[in-house]
C-alpha atoms as a PDB file:
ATOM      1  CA  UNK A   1      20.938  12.306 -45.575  1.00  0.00           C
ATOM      2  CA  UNK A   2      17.143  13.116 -46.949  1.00  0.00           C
ATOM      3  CA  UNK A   3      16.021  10.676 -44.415  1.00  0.00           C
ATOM      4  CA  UNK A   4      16.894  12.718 -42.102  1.00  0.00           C
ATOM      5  CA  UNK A   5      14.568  15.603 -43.287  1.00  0.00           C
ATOM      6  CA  UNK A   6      11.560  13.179 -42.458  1.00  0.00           C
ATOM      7  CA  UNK A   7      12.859  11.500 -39.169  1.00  0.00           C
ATOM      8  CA  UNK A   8      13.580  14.898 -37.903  1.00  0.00           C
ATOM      9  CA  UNK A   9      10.175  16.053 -37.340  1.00  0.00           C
ATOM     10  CA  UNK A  10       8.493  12.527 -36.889  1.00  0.00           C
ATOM     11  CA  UNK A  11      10.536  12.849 -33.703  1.00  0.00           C
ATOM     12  CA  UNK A  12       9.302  15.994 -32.741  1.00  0.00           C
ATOM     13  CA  UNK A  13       5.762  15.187 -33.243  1.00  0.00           C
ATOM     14  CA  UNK A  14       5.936  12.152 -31.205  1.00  0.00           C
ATOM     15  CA  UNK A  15       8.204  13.740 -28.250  1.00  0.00           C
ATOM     16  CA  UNK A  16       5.342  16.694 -28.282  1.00  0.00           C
ATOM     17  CA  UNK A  17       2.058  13.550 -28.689  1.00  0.00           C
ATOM     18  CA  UNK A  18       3.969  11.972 -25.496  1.00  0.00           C
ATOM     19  CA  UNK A  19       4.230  14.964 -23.574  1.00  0.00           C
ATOM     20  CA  UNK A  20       0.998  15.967 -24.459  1.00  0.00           C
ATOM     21  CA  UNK A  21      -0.228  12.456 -23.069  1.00  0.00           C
ATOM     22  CA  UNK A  22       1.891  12.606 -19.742  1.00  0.00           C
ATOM     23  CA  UNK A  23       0.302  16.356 -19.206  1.00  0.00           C
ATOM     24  CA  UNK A  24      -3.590  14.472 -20.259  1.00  0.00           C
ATOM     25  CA  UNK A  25      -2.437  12.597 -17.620  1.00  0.00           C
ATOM     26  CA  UNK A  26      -1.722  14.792 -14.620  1.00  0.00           C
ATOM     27  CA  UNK A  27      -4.833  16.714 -15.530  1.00  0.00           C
ATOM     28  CA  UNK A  28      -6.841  13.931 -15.166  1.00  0.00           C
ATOM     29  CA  UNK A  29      -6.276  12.641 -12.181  1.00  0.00           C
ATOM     30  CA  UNK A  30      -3.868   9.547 -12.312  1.00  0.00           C
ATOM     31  CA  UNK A  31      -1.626  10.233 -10.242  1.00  0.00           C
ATOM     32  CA  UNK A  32      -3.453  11.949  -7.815  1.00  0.00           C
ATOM     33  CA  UNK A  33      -3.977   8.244  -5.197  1.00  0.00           C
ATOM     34  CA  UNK A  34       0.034   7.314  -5.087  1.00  0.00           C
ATOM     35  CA  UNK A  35      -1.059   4.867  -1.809  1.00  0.00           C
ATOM     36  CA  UNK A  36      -3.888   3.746  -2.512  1.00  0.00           C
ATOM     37  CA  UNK A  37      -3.156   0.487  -3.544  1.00  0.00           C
ATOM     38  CA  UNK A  38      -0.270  -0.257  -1.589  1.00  0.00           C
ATOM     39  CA  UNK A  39      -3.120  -0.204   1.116  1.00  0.00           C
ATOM     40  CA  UNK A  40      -5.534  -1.709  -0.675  1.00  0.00           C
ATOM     41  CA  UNK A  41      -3.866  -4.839  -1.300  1.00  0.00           C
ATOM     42  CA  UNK A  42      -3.549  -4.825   2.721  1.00  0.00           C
ATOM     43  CA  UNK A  43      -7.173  -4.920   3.492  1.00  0.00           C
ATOM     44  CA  UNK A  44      -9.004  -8.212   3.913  1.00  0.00           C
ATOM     45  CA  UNK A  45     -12.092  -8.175   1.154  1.00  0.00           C
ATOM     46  CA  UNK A  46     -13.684 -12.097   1.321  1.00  0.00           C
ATOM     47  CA  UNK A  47     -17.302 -10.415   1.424  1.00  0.00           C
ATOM     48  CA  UNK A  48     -16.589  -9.778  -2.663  1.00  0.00           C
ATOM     49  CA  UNK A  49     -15.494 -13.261  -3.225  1.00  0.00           C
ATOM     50  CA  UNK A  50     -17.800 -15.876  -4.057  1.00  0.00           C
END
C-alpha cells in the first residue's frame, strides 16, 4: 500500500509532461499541414533523384 504513495504522483507528473508535450506540439506547428503529404506522395519528383 506505500507503493502507492510513490506511483500516485509519478502518474501525475507524467500525464501533466505528456500533456505538456501534446500542447508543445500544437504550438509549434505540427499539425498545422494535415494534407500535405497525402499530396505530396502524389506528385512526380525524378528531377531529385539521381
Amino acid at each position: 500500500m506505500s507503493v502507492l504513495v510513490y506511483l500516485i504522483p509519478l502518474a501525475l507528473l507524467l500525464g501533466l509532461a505528456g500533456l505538456a508535450a501534446f500542447i508543445w506540439s500544437l504550438k509549434s506547428g505540427q499539425y498545422d499541414d494535415l494534407d500535405g503529404a497525402s499530396h505530396r506522395i502524389l506528385l512526380d519528383d525524378d528531377e531529385n533523384t539521381l
